[in-house]
C-alpha atoms as a PDB file:
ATOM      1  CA  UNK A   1    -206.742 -20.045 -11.248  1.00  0.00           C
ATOM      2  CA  UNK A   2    -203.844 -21.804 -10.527  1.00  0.00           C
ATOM      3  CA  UNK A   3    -201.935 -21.594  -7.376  1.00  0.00           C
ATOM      4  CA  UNK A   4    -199.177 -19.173  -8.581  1.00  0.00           C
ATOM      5  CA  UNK A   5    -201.647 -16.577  -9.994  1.00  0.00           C
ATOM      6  CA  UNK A   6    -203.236 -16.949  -6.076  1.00  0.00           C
ATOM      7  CA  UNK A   7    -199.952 -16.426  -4.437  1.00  0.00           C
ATOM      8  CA  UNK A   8    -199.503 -13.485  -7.146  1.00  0.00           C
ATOM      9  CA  UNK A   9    -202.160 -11.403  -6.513  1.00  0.00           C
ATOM     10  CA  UNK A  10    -201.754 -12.166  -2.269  1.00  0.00           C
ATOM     11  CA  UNK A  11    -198.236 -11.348  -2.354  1.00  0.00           C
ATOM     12  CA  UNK A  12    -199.936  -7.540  -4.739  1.00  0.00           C
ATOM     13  CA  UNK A  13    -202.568  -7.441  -2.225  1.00  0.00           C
ATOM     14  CA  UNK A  14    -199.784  -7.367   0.785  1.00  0.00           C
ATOM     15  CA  UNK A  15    -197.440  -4.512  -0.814  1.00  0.00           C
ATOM     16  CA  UNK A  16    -200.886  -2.816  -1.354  1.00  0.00           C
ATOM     17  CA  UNK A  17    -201.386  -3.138   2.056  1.00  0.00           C
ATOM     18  CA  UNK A  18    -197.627  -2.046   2.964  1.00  0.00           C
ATOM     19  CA  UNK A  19    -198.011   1.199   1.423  1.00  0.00           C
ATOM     20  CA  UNK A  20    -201.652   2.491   2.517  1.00  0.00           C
ATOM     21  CA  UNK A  21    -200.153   1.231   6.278  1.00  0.00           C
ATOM     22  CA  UNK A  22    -197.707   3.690   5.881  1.00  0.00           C
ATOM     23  CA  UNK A  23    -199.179   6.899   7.813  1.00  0.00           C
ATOM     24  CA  UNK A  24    -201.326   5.476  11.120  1.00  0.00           C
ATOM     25  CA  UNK A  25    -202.429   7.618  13.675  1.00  0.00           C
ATOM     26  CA  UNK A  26    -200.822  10.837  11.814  1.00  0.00           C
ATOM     27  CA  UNK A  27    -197.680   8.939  12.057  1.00  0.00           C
ATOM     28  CA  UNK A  28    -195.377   8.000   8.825  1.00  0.00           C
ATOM     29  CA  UNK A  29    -194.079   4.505   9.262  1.00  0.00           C
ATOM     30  CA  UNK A  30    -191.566   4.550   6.426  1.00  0.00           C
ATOM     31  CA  UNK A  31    -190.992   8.183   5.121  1.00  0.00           C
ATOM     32  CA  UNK A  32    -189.244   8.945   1.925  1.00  0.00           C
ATOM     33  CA  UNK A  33    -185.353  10.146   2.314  1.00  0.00           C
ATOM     34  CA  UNK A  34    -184.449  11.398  -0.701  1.00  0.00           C
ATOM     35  CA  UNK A  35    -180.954  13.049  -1.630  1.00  0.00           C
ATOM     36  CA  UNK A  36    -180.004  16.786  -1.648  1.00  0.00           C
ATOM     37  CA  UNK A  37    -180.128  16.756  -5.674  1.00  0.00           C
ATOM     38  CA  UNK A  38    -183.293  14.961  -6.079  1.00  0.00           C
ATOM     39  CA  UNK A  39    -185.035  17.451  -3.629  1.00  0.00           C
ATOM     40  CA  UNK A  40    -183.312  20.452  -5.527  1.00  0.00           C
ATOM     41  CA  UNK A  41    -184.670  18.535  -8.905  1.00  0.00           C
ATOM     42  CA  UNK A  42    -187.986  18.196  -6.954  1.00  0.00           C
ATOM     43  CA  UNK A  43    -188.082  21.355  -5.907  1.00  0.00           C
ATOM     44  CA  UNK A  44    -186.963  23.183  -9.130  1.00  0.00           C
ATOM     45  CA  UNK A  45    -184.603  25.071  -7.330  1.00  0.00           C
ATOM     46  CA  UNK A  46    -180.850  24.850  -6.820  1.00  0.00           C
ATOM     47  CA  UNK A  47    -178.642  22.210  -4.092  1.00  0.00           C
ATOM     48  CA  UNK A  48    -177.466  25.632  -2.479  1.00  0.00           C
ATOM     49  CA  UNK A  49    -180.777  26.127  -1.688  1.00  0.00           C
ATOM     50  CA  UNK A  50    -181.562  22.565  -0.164  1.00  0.00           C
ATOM     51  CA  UNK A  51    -177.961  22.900   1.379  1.00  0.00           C
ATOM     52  CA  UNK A  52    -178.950  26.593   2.892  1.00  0.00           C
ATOM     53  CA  UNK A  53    -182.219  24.967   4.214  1.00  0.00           C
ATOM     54  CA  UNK A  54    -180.314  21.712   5.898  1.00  0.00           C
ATOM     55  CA  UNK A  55    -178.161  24.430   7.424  1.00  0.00           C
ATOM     56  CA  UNK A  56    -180.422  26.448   9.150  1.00  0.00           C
ATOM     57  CA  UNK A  57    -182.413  23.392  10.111  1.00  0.00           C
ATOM     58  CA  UNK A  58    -185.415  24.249   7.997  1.00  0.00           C
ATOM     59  CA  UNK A  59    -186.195  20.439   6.956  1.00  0.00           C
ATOM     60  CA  UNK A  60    -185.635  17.256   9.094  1.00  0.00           C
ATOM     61  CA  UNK A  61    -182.308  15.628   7.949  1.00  0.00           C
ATOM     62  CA  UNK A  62    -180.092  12.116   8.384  1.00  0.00           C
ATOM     63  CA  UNK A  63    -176.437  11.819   7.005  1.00  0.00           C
ATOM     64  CA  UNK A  64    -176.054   8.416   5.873  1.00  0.00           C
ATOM     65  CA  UNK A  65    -172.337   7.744   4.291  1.00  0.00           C
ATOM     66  CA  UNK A  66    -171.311  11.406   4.124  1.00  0.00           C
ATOM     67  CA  UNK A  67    -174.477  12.626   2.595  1.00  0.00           C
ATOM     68  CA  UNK A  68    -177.225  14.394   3.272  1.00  0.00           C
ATOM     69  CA  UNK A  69    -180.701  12.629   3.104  1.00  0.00           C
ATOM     70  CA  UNK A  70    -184.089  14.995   3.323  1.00  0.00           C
ATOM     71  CA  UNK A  71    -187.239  13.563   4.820  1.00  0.00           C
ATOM     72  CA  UNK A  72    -189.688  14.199   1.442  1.00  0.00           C
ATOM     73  CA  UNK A  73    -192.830  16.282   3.266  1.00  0.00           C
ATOM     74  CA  UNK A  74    -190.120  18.733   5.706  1.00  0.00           C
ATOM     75  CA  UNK A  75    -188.790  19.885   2.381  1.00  0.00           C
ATOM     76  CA  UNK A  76    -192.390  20.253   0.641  1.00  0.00           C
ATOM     77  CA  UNK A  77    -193.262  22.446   3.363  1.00  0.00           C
ATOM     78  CA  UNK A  78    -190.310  24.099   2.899  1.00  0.00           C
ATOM     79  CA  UNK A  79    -190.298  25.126   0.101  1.00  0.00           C
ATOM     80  CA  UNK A  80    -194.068  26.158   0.735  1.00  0.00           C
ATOM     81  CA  UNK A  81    -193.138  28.782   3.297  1.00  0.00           C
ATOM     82  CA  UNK A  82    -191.894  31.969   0.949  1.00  0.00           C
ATOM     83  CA  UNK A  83    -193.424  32.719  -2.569  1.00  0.00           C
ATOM     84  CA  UNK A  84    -190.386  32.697  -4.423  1.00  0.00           C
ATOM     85  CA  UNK A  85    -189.843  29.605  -3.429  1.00  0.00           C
ATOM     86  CA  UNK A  86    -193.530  28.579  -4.078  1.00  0.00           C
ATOM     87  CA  UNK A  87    -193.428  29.632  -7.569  1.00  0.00           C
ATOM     88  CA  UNK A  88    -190.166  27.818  -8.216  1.00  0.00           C
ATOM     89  CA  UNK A  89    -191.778  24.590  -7.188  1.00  0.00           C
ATOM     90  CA  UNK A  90    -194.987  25.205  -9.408  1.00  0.00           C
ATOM     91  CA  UNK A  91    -193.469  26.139 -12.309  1.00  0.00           C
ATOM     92  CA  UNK A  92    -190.574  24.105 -12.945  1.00  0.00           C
ATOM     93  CA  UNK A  93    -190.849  21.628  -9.666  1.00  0.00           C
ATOM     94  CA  UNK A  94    -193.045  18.872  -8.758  1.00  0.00           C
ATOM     95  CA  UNK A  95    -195.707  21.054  -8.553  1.00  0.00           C
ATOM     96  CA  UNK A  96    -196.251  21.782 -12.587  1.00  0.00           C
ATOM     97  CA  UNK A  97    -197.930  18.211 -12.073  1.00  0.00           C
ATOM     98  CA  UNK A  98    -200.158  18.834  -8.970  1.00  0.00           C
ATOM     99  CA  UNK A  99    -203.277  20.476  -9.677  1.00  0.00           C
ATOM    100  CA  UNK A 100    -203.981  21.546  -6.037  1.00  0.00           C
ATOM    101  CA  UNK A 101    -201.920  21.178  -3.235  1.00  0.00           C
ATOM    102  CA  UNK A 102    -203.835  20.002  -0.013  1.00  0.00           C
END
């Protein structure tokens, strides 16, 4: 191997790394902040909904440049807490592609 394929697969082996570092001790290092349409497109339900859940402080929130960013797992347990919203999520969600939720 030469000694660019070496530095390759070190510099694969490191973001590897990166990502599996990500929760320690229960913790999340770097969480995923994702918008208030992707969650809604996530979710399978509508922004007023996201928007309804931001206002009552349902899921953990940042406002970066006027908009609304939702931490990722506070809005999958969200959406987990009522049926209707449940069912929205499995059938035309994220969840149509998850085979069982932990």
């Amino acid at each position: 191997m030469t000694q660019d394929q070496l530095n390759l697969i070190n510099d694969n082996k490191i973001k590897a790394d990166d990502t599996a570092d990500q929760v320690l001790n229960n913790e999340i290092i770097k969480p995923i902040w994702i918008s208030v349409s992707e969650g809604a497109k996530l979710g399978g339900v509508q922004t007023k909904t996201i928007r309804r859940a931001i206002q009552y402080n349902y899921v953990k929130y940042k406002i970066v440049s006027n908009r609304y960013l939702i931490d990722f797992p506070t809005l999958i347990t969200y959406l987990h807490t009522k049926t209707k919203l449940k069912n929205k999520l499995n059938q035309f969600g994220l969840g149509q592609y998850v085979d069982k939720w932990k």
